[in-house]
C-alpha atoms as a PDB file:
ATOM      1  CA  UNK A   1     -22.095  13.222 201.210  1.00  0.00           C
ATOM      2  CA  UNK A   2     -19.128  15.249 200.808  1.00  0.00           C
ATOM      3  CA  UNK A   3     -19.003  13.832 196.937  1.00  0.00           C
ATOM      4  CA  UNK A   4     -22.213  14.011 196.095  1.00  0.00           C
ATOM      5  CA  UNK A   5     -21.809  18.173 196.983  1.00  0.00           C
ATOM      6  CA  UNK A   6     -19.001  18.292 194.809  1.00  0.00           C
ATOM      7  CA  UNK A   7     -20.391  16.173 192.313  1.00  0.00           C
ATOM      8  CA  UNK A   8     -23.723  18.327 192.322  1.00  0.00           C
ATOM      9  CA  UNK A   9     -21.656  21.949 192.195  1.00  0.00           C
ATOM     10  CA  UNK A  10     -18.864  21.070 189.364  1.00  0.00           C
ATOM     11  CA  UNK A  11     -21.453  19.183 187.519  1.00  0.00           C
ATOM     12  CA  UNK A  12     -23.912  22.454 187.425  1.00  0.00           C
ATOM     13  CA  UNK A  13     -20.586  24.740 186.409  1.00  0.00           C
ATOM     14  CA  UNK A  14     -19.761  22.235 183.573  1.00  0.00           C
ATOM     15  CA  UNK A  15     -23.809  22.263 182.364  1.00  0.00           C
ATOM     16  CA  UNK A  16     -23.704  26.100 182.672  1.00  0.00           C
ATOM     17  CA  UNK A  17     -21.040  26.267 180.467  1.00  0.00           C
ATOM     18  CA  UNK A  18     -22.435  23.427 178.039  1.00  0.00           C
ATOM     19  CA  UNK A  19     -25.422  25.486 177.726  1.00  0.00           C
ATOM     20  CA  UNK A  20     -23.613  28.741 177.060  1.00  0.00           C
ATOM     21  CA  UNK A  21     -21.488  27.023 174.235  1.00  0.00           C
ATOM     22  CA  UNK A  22     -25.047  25.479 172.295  1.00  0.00           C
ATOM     23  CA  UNK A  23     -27.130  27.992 173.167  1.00  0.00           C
ATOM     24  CA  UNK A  24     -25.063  31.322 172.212  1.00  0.00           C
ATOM     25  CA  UNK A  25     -22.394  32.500 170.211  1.00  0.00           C
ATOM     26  CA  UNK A  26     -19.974  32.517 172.701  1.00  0.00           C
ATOM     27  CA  UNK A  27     -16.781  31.038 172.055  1.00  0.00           C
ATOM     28  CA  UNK A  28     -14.927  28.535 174.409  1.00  0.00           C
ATOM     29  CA  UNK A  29     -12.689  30.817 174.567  1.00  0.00           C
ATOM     30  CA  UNK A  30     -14.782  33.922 176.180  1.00  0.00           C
ATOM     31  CA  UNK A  31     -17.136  31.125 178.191  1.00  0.00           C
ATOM     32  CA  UNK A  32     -13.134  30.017 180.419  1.00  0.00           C
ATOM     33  CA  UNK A  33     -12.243  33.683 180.833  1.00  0.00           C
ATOM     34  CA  UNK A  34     -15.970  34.621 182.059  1.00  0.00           C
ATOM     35  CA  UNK A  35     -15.688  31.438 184.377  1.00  0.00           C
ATOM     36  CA  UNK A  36     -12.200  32.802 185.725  1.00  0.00           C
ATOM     37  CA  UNK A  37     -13.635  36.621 186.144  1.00  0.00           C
ATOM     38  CA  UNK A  38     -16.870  35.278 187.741  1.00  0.00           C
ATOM     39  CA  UNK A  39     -14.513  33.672 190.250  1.00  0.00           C
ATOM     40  CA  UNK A  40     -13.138  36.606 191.012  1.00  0.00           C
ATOM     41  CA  UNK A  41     -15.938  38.453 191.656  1.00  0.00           C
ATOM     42  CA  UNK A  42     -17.915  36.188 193.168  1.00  0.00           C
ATOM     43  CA  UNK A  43     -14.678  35.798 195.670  1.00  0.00           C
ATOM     44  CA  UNK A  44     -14.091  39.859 196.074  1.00  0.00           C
ATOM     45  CA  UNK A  45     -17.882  40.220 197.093  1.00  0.00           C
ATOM     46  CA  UNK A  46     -17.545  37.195 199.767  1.00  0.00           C
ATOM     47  CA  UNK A  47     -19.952  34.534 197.987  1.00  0.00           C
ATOM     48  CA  UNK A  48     -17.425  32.332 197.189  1.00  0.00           C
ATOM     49  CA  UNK A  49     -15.536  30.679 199.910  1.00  0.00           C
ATOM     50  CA  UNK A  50     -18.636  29.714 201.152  1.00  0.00           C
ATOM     51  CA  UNK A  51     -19.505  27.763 198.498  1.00  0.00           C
ATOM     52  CA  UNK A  52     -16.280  26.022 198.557  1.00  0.00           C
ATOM     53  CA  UNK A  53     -16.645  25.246 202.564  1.00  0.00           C
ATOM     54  CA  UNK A  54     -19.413  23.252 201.070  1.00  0.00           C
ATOM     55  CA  UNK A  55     -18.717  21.721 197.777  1.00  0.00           C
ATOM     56  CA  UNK A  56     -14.806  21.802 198.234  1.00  0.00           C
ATOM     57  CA  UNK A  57     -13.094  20.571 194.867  1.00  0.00           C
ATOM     58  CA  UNK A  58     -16.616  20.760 193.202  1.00  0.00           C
ATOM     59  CA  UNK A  59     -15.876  24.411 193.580  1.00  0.00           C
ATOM     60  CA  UNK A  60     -11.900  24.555 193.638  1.00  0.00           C
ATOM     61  CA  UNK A  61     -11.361  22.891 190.622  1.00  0.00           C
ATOM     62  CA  UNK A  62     -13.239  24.261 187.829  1.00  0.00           C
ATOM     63  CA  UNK A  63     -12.299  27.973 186.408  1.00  0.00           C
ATOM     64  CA  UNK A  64     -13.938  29.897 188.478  1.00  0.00           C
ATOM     65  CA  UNK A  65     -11.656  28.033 191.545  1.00  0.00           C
ATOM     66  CA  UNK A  66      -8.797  29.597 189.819  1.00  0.00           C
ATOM     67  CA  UNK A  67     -10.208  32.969 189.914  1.00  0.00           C
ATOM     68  CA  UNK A  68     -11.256  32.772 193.263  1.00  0.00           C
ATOM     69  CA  UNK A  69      -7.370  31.761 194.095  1.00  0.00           C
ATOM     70  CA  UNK A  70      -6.248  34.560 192.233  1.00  0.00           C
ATOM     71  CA  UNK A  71      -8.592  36.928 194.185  1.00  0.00           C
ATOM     72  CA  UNK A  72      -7.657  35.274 197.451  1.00  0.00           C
ATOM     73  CA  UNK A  73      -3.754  35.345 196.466  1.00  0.00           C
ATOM     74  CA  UNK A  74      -4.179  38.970 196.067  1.00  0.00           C
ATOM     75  CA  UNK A  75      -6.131  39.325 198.766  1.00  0.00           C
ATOM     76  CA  UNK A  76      -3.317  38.388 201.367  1.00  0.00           C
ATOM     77  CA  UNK A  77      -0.151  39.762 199.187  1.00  0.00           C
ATOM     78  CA  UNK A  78      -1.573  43.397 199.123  1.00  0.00           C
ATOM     79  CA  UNK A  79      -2.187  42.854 203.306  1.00  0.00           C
ATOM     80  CA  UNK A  80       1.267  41.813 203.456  1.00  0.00           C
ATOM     81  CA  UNK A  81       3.199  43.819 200.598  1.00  0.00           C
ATOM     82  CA  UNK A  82       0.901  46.625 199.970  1.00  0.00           C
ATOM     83  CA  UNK A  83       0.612  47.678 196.338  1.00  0.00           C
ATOM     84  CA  UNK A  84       2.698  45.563 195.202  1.00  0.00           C
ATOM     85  CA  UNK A  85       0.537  42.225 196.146  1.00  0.00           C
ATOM     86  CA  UNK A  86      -1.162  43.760 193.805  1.00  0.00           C
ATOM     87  CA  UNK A  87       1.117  41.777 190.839  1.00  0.00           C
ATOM     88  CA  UNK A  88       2.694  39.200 192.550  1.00  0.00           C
ATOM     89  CA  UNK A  89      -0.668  37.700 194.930  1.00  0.00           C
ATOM     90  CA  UNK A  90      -2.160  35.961 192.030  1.00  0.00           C
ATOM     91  CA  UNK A  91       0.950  34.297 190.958  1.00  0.00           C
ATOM     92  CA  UNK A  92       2.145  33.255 194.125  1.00  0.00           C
ATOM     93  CA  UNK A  93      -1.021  31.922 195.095  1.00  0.00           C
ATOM     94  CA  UNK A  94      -1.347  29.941 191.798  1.00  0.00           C
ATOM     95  CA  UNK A  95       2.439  29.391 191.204  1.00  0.00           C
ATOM     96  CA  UNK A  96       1.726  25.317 191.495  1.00  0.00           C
ATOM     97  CA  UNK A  97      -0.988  24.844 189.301  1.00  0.00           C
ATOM     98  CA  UNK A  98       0.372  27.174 186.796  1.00  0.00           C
ATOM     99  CA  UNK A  99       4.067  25.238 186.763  1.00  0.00           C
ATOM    100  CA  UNK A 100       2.345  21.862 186.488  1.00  0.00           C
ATOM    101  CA  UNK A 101      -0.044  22.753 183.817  1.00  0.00           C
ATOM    102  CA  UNK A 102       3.503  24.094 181.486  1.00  0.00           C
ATOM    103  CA  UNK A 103       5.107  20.775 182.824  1.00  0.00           C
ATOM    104  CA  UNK A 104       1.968  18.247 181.808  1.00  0.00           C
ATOM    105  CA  UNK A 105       1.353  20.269 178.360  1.00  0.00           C
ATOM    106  CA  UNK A 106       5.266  20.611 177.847  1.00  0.00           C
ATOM    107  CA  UNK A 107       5.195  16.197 178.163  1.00  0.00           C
ATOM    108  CA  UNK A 108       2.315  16.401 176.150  1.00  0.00           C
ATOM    109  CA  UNK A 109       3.900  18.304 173.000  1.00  0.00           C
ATOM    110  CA  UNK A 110       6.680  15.706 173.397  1.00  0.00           C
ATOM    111  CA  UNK A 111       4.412  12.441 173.623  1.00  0.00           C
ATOM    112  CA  UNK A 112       2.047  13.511 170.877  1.00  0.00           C
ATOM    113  CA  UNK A 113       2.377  15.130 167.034  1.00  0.00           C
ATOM    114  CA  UNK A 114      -0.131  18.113 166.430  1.00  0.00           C
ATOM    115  CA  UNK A 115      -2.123  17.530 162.635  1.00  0.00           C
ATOM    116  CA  UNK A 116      -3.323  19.699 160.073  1.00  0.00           C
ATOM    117  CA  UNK A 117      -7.193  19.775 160.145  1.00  0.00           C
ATOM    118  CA  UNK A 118      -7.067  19.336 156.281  1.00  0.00           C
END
């Protein structure tokens, strides 16, 4: 049951954003950073975590996951560090993903040639 939930919550994220890409002028671009801000706030007002006590990575992993890590990273750092959690929570709390997507796109770049469109 546990992947069905997850199946069923990053499945209506990824159809959200398919229908925001054919259905407006938004660009790819603007649809990931809305994802990542709606994360946030979604995790600052408390209707987050709940949703990923029950969908778990059908919640954690797309875009707005990351958001809601940021939120929660800065969350804890300012109750630890005062102000200053402020600019390092989000960082720390992503510090893993962020180092292995540089790693995986830095083996990418050396795997695989880019090509002019033309």
């Amino acid at each position: 049951m546990e992947y069905l939930r997850a199946f069923f919550v990053g499945g209506l994220l990824c159809l959200i954003g398919q229908i925001l890409i054919d259905k407006t002028m938004l660009t790819p671009a603007r649809i990931l950073v809305s994802y990542v801000v709606a994360g946030v706030i979604l995790s600052a007002v408390g209707l987050y975590q709940p949703l990923v006590d029950w969908a778990g990575a059908g919640a954690t992993v797309p875009l707005t996951g990351f958001g809601h890590i940021l939120a929660k990273g800065v969350r804890e750092a300012v109750r630890e560090d005062g102000f200053l959690g402020v600019l390092i929570g989000g960082l720390k709390s992503c510090a893993a993903g962020i180092s292995a997507a540089v790693f995986f796109g830095f083996l990418a770049s050396l795997v695989f040639r880019s090509k002019d469109k033309a």
